[in-house]
C-alpha atoms as a PDB file:
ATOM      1  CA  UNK A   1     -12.704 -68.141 -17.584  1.00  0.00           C
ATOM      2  CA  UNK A   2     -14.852 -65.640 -18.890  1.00  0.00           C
ATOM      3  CA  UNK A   3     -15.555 -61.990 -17.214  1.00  0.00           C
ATOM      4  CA  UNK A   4     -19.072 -59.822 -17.737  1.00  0.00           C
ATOM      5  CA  UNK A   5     -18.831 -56.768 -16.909  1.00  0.00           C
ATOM      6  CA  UNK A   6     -22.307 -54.299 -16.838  1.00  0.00           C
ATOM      7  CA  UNK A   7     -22.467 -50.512 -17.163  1.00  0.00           C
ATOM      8  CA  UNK A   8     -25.043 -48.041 -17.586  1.00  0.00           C
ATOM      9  CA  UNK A   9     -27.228 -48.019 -14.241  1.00  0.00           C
ATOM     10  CA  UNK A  10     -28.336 -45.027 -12.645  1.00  0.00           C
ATOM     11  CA  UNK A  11     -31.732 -43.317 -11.255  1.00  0.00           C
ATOM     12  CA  UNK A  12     -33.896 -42.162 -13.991  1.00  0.00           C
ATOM     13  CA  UNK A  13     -37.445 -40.991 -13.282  1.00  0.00           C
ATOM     14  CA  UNK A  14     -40.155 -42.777 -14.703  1.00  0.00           C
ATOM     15  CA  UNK A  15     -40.710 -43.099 -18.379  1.00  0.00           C
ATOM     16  CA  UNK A  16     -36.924 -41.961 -19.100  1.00  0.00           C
ATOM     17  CA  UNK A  17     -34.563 -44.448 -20.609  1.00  0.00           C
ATOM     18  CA  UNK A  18     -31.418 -46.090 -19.825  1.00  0.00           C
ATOM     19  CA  UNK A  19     -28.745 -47.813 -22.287  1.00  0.00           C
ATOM     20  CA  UNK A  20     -26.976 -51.145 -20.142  1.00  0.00           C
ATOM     21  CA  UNK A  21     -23.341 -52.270 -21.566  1.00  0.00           C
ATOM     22  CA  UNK A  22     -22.206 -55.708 -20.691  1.00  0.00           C
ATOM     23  CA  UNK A  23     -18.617 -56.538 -22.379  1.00  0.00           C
ATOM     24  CA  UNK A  24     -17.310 -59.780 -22.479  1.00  0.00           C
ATOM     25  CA  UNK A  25     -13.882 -60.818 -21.783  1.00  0.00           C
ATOM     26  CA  UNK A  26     -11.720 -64.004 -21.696  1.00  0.00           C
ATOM     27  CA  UNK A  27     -12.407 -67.094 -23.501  1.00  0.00           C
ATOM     28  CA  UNK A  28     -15.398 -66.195 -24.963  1.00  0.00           C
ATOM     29  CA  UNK A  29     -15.866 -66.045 -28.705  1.00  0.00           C
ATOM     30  CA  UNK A  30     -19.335 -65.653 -29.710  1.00  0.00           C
ATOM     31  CA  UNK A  31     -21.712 -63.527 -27.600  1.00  0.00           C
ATOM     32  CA  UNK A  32     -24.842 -64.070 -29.132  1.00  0.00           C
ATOM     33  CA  UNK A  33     -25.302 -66.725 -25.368  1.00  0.00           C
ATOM     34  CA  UNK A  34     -25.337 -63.262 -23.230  1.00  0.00           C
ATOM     35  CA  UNK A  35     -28.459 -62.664 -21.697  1.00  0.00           C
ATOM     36  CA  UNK A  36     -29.935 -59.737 -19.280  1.00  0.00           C
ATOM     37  CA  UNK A  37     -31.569 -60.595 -15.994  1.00  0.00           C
ATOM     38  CA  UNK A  38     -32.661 -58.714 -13.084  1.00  0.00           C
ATOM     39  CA  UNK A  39     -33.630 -58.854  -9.393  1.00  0.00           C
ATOM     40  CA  UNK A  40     -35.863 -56.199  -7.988  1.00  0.00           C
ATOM     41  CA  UNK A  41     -35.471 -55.953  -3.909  1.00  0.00           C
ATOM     42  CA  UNK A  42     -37.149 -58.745  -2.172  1.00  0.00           C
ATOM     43  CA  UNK A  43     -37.828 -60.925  -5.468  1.00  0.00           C
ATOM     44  CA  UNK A  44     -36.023 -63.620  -7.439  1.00  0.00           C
ATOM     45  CA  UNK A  45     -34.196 -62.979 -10.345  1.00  0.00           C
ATOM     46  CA  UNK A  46     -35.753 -63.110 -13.595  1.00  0.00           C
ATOM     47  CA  UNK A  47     -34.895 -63.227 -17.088  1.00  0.00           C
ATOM     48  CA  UNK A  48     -35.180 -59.984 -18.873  1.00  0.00           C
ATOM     49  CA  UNK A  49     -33.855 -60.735 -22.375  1.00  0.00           C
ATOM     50  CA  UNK A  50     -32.760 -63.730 -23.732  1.00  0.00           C
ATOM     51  CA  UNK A  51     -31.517 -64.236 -27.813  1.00  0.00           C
ATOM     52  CA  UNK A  52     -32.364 -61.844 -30.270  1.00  0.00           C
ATOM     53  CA  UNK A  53     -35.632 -60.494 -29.517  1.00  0.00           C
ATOM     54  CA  UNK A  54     -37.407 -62.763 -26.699  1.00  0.00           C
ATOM     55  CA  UNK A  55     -38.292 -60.632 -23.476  1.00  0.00           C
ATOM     56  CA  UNK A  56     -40.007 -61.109 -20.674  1.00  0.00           C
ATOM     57  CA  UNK A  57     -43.834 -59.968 -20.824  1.00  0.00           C
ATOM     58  CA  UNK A  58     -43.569 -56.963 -18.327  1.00  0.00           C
ATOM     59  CA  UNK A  59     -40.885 -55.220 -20.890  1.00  0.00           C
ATOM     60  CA  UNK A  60     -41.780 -56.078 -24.480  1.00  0.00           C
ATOM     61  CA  UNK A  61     -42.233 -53.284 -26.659  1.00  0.00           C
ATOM     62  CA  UNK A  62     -40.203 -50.791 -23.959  1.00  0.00           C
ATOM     63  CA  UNK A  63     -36.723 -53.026 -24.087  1.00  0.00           C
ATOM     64  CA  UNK A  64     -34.716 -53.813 -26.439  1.00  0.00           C
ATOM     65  CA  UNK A  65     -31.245 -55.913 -26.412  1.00  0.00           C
ATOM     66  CA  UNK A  66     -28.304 -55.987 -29.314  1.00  0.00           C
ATOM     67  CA  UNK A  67     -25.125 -56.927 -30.040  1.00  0.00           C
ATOM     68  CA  UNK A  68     -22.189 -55.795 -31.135  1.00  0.00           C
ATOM     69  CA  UNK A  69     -19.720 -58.813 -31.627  1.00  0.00           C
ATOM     70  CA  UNK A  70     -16.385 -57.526 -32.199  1.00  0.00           C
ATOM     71  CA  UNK A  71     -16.730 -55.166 -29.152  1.00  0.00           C
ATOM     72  CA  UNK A  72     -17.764 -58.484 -27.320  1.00  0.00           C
ATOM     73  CA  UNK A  73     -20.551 -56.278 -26.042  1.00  0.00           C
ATOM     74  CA  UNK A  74     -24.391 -56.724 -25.525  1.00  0.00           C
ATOM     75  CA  UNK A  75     -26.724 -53.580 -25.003  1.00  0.00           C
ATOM     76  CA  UNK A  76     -30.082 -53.440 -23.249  1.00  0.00           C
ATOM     77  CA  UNK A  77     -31.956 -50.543 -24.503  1.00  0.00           C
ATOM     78  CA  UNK A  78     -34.767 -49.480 -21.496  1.00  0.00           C
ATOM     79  CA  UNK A  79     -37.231 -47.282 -22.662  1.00  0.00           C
ATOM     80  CA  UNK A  80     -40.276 -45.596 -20.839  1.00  0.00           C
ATOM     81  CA  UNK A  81     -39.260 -47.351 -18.034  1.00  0.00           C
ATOM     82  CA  UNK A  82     -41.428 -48.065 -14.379  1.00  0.00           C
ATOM     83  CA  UNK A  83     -40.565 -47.918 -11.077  1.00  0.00           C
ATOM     84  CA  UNK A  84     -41.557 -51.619 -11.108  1.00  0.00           C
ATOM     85  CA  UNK A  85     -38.323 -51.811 -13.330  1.00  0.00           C
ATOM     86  CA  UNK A  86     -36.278 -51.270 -10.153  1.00  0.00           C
ATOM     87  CA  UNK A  87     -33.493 -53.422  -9.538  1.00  0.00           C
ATOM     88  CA  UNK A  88     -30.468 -54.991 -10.418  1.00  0.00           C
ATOM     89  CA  UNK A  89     -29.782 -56.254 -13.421  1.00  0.00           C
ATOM     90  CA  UNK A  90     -27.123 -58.659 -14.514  1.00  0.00           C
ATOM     91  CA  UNK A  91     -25.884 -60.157 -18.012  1.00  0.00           C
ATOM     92  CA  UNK A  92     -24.762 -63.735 -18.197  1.00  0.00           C
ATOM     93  CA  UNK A  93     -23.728 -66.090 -20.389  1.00  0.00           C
ATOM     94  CA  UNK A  94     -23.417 -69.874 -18.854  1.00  0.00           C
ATOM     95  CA  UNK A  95     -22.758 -69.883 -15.396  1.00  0.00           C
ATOM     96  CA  UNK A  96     -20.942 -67.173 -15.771  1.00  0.00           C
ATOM     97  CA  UNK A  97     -22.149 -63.530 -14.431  1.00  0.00           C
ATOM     98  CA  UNK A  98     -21.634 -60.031 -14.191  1.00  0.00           C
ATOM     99  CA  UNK A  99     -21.820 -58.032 -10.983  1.00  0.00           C
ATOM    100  CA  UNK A 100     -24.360 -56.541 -11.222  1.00  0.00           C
ATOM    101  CA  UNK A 101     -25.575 -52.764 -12.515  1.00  0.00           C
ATOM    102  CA  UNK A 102     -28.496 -51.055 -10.364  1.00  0.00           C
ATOM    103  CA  UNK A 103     -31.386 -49.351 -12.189  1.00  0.00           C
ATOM    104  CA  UNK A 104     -33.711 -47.120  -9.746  1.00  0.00           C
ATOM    105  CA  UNK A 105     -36.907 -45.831 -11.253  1.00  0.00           C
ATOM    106  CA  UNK A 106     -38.706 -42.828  -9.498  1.00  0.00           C
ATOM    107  CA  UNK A 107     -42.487 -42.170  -9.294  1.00  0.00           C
END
């Protein structure tokens, strides 16, 4: 069993920045297969950041994700962020997920 916890959401008016925790727990040893995803309200999920540096189009250049492996804990760095960057957004790693943090962007 593995557990994914995320942390960092909150309500941030646009083009401020947000910092997203996920730590791992359980039998997990390498984290570098945790990945960030979202889901805005009324859309599917979609990948945010996957690996070391491949993101989806609508955040390249304002997100950024890293790792920090004997914390067991991945970071999503979200700067200038949208209100189009509403939602909430989830790490995973297999079929394994988090619950969930929520990130609301004002206009």
């Amino acid at each position: 069993q593995v557990q994914l916890v995320e942390s960092g959401g909150g309500l941030v008016q646009a083009g401020g920045s947000l910092r997203l925790s996920c730590t791992a727990s359980g039998n997990i040893a390498n984290i570098n297969g945790i990945n960030w995803w979202r889901q805005a309200p009324g859309k599917q999920r979609e990948m945010v950041a996957i690996g070391n540096n491949i993101y989806a189009d609508s955040v390249k250049g304002r997100f950024s994700i890293s790792r920090e492996n004997y914390k067991k804990t991945v970071w999503l760095q979200m700067n200038n962020l949208k209100p189009e960057d509403t939602g909430v957004y989830f790490c995973a790693w297999g079929v394994y997920w988090g619950q969930g943090t929520q990130v609301t962007v004002s206009s």
